[in-house]
Protein backbone atom coordinates (compact mmCIF):
# COMPACT_ATOMS: atom_id res chain seq x y z
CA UNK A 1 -50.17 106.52 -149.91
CA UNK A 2 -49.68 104.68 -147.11
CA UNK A 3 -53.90 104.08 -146.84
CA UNK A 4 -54.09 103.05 -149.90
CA UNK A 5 -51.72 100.17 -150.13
CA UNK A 6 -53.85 99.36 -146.40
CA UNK A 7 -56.91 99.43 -148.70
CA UNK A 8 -55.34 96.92 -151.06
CA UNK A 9 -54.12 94.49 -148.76
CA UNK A 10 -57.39 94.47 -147.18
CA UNK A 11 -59.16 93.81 -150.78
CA UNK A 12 -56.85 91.11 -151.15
CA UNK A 13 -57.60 89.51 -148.10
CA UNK A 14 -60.80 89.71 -148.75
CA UNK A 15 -60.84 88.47 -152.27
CA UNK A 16 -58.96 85.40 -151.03
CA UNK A 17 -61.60 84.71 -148.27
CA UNK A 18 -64.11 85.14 -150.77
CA UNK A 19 -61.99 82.44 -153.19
CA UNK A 20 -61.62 79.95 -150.16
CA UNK A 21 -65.33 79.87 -149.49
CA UNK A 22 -66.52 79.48 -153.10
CA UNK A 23 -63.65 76.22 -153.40
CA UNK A 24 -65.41 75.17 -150.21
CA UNK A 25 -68.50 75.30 -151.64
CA UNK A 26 -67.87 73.73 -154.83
CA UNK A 27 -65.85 70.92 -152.74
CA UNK A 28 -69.40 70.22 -150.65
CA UNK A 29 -71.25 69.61 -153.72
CA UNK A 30 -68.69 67.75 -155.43
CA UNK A 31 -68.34 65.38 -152.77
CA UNK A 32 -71.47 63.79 -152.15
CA UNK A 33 -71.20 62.81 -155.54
CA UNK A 34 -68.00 61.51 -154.99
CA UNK A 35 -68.65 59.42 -151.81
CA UNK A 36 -72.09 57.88 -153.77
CA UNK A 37 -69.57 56.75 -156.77
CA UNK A 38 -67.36 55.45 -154.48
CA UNK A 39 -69.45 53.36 -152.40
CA UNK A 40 -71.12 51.48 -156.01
CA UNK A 41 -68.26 50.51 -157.14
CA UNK A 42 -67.32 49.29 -153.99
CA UNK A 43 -70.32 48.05 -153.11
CA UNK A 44 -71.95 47.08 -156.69
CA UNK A 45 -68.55 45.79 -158.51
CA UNK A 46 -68.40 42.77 -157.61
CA UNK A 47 -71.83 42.12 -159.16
CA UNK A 48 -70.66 43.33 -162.38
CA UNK A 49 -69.28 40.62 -165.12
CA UNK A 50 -70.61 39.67 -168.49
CA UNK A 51 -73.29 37.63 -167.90
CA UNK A 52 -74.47 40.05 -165.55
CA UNK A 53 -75.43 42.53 -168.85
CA UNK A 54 -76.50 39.62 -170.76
CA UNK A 55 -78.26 37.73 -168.71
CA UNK A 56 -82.30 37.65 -167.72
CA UNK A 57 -82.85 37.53 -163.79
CA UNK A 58 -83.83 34.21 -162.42
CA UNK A 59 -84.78 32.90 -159.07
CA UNK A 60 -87.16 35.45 -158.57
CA UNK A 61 -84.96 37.99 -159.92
CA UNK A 62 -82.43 37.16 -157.06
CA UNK A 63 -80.22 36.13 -159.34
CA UNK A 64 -79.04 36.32 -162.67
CA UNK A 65 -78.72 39.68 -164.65
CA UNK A 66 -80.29 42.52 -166.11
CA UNK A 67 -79.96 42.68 -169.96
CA UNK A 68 -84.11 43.28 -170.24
CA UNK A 69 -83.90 45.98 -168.26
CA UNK A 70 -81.20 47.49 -169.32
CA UNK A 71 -82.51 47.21 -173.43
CA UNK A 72 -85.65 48.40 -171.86
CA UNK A 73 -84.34 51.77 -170.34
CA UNK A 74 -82.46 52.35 -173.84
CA UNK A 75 -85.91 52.01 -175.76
CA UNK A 76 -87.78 54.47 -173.13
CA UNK A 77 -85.01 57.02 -173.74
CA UNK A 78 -84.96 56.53 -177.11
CA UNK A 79 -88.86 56.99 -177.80
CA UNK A 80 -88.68 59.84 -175.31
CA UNK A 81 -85.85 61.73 -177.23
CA UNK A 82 -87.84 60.96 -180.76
CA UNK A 83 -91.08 62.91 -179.36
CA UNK A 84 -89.75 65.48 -177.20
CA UNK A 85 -86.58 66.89 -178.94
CA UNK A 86 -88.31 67.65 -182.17
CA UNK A 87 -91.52 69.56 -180.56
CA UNK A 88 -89.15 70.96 -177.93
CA UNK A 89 -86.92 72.58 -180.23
CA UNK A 90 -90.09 73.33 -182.34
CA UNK A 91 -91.55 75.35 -179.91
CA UNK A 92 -88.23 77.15 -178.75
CA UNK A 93 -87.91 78.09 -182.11
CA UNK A 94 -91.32 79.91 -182.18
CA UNK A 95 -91.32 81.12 -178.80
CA UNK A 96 -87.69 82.93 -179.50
CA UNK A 97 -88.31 83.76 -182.91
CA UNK A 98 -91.89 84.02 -184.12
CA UNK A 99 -93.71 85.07 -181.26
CA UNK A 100 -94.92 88.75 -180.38
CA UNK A 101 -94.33 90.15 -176.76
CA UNK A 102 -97.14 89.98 -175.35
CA UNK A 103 -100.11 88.12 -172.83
CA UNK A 104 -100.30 84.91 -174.41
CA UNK A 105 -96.88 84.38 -175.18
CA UNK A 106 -95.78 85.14 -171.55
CA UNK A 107 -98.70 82.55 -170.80
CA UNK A 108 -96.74 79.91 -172.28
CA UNK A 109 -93.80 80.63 -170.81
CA UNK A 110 -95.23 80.91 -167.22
CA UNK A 111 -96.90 77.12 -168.73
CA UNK A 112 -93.58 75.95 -169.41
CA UNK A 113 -91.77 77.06 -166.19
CA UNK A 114 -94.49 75.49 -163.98
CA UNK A 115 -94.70 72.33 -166.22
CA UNK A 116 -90.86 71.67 -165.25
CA UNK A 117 -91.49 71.89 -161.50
CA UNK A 118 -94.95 69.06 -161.78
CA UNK A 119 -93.89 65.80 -159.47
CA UNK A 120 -93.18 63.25 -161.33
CA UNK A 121 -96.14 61.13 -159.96
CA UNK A 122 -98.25 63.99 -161.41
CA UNK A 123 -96.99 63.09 -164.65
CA UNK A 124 -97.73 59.28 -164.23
CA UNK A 125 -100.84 60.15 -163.50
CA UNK A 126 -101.86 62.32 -166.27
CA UNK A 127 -100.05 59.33 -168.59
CA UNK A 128 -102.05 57.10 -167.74
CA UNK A 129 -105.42 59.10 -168.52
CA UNK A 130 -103.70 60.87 -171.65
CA UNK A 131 -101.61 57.51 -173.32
CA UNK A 132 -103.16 54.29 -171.65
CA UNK A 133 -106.67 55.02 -171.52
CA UNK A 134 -107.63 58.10 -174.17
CA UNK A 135 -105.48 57.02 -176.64
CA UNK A 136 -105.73 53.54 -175.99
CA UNK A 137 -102.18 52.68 -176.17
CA UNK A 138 -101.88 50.42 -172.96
CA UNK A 139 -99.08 50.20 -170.45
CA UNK A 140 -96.76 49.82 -173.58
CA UNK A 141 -93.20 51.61 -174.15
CA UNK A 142 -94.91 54.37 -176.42
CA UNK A 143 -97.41 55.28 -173.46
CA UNK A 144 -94.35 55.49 -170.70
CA UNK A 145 -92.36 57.38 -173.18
CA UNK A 146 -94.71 59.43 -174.40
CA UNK A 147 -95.24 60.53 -170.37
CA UNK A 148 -91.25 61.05 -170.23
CA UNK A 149 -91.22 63.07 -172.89
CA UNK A 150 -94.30 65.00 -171.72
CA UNK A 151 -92.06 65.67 -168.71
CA UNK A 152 -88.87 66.77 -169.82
CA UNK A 153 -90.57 68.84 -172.54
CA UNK A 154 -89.66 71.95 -170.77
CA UNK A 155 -86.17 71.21 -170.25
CA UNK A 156 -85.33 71.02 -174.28
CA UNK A 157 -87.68 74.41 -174.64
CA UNK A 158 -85.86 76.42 -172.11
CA UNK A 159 -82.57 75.07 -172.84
CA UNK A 160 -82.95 75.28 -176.86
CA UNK A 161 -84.53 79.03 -176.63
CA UNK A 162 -81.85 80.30 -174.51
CA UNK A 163 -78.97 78.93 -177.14
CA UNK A 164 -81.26 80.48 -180.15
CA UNK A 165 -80.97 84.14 -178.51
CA UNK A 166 -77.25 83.61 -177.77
CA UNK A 167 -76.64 83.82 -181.28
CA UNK A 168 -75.89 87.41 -181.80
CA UNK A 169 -78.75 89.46 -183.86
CA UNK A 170 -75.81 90.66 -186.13
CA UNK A 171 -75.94 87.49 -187.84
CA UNK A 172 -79.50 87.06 -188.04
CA UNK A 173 -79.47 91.05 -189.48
CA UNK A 174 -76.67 90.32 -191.90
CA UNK A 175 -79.22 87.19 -193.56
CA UNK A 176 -81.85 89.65 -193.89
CA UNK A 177 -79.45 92.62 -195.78
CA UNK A 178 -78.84 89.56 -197.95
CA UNK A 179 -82.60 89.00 -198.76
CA UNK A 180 -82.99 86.03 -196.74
CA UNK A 181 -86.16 85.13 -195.50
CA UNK A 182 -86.68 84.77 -191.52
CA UNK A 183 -87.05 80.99 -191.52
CA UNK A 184 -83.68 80.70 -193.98
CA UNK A 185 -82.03 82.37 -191.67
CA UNK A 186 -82.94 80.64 -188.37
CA UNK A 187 -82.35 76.69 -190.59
CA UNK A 188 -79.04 78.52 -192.29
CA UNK A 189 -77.62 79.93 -189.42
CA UNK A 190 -79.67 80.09 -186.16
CA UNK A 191 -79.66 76.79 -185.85
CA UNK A 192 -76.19 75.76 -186.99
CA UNK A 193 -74.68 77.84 -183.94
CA UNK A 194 -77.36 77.32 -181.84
CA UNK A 195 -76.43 72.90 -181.70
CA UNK A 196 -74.22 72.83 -178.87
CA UNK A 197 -76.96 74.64 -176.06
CA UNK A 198 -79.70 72.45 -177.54
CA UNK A 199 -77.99 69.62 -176.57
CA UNK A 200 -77.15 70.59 -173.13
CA UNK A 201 -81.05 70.28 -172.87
CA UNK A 202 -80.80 66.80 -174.32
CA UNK A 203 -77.95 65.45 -172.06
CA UNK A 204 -80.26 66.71 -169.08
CA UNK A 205 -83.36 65.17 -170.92
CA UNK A 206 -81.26 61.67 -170.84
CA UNK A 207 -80.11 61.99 -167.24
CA UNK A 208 -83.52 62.36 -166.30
CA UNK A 209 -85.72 59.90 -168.15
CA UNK A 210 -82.93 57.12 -167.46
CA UNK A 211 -83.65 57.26 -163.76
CA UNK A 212 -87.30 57.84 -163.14
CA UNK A 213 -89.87 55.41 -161.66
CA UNK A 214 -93.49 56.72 -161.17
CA UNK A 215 -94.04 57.76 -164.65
CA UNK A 216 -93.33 54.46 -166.38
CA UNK A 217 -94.51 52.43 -162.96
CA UNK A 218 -97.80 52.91 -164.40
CA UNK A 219 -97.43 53.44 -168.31
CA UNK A 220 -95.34 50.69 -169.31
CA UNK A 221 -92.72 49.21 -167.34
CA UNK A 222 -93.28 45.37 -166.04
CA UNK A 223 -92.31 43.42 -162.86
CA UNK A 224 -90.83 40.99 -164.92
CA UNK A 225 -90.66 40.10 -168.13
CA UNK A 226 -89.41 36.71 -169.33
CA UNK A 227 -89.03 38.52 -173.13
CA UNK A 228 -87.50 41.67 -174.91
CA UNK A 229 -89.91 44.16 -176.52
CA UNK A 230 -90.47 43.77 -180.00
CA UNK A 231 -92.16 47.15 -181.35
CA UNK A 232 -93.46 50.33 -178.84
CA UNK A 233 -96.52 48.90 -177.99
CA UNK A 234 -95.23 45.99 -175.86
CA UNK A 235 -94.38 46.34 -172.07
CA UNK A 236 -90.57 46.26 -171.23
CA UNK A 237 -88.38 46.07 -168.19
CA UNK A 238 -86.23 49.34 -167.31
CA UNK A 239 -83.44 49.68 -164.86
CA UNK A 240 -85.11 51.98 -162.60
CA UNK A 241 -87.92 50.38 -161.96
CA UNK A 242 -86.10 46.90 -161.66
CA UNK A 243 -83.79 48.65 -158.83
CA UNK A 244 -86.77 49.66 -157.24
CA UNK A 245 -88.32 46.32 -157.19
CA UNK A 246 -85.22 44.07 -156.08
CA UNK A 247 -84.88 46.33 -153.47
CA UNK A 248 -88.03 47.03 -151.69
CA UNK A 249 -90.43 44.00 -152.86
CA UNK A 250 -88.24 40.90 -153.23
CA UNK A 251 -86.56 39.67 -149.99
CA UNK A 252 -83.15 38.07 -149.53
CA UNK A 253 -81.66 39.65 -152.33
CA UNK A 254 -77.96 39.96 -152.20
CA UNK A 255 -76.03 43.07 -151.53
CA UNK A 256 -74.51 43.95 -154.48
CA UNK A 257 -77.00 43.25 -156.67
CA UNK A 258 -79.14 46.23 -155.66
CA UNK A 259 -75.76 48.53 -156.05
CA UNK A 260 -74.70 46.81 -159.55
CA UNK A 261 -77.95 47.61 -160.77
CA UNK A 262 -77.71 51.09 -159.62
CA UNK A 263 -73.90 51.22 -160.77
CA UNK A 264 -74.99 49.91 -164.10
CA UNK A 265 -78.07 52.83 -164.17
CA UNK A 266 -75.40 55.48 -163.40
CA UNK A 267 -72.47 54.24 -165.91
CA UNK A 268 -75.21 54.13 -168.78
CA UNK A 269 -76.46 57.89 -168.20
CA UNK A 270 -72.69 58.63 -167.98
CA UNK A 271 -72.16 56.80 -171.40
CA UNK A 272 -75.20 58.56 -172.89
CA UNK A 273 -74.30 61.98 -172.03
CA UNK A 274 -70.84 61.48 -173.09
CA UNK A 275 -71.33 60.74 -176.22
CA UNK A 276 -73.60 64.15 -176.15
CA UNK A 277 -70.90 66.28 -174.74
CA UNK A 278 -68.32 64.83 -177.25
CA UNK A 279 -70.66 66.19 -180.41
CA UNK A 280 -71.43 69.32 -178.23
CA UNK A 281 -67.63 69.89 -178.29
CA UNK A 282 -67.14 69.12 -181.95
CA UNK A 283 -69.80 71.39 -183.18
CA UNK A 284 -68.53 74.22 -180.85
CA UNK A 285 -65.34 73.53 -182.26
CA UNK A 286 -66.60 74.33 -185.82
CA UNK A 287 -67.93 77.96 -184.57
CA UNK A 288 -66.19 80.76 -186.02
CA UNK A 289 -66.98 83.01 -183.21
């Protein structure tokens, strides 16, 4: 008797080590992010004010603000959401529930897999021979977002075929005792309870096409520009890109600008995804299992 409550206070010793480190761990990821937060908005808020969002830069974008870029990044992400959702969740849906087990299929998802871990400069590159030059679009919008979507493609497959085979095959069988067809059942009720995990791929999809450089460097995003787009096929500004510029190429920049910029970057993927996760809770709300 005596052994055994030894044996349990050991387990619980040991299950509380265990807890400590995993809090420890979680604490060292957590806080990098916390210490980067904290030091824009100490560093970058006293950029921020109104005219600072609805402003153009001036004085060699020294000063000024950063309304082109920032309706620039919005029309990138939006383009890039338009192209790569739909064919994303298109090809999920075939890969999870049209496709046989076997070579070719397992080819495409080996394709997929190593098409998510491509460097982003890979990407730019291929845009550029794929959108500019074959297709003849130019360094436009369409050709930059186009090469974002291209490279968050896999994200929306992987995360949109993992929420269609969480849905239990009891619901899928029950369509088909019913006489439903296959693709009745995946619009009817597949998809329905499927919502929520697709878009977990597209608040990743946002996160990640808001903040990268090389692929729209060379597609579509401008220096400067003294004008806002007017359709896809015009060049734009974009947030990333402009933080890049102000603070590598332009000297004698102020301090906070660079940071305000970088705060405003952050605050709009926050906005973006929030927005996402409050329509991912709704719908998961509406489940009935």
């Amino acid at each position: 008797m005596f052994a055994a409550v030894e044996q349990d206070i050991r387990n619980s010793r040991t299950e509380g080590l265990v807890r400590i480190l995993f809090m420890l761990m979680t604490a060292l990821l957590v806080l990098p992010v916390l210490i980067i937060l904290a030091t824009l908005i100490y560093k970058g808020g006293p950029a921020l004010s109104l005219s600072f969002l609805l402003e153009d830069p001036v004085n060699g974008m020294k000063e000024g603000g950063i309304f082109p870029a920032l309706v620039g990044t919005i029309w990138l992400v939006a383009v890039a959401l338009l192209f790569s959702v739909p064919l994303g969740v298109a090809a999920a849906i075939y890969l999870s529930e049209f496709a046989p087990d076997n070579w070719f299929t397992r080819a495409i998802n080996l394709a997929i897999i190593n098409l998510a871990g491509v460097p982003s400069i890979v990407h730019a590159l291929f845009g550029v021979g794929a959108f500019v030059l074959f297709m003849d679009f130019g360094t436009s919008i369409l050709a930059a977002s186009l090469t974002l979507g291209i490279m968050t493609l896999p994200i929306v497959i992987v995360a949109t075929r993992e929420s269609l085979q969480a849905v239990p095959l009891a619901f899928r069988e029950a369509c088909w005792n019913m006489g439903a067809t296959r693709w009745q059942t995946i619009r009817r009720v597949v998809l329905p309870n499927a919502v929520s995990g697709i878009l977990t791929g597209v608040i990743l999809e946002v996160s990640r096409t808001s903040g990268e450089t090389a692929p729209i460097m060379f597609t579509g995003a401008a220096f400067f520009l003294p004008f806002l787009p007017q359709s896809v096929f015009d060049q734009t500004m974009a947030l990333s890109l402009h933080l890049f510029v102000i603070s590598t190429q332009v000297p004698g920049v102020p301090e906070e600008l660079p940071y305000g910029v970088a705060l405003v970057l952050i605050a709009l993927v926050l906005l973006m995804n929030s927005l996402s996760i409050a329509f991912r809770i709704y719908v998961r709300g509406k489940k009935k299992w």
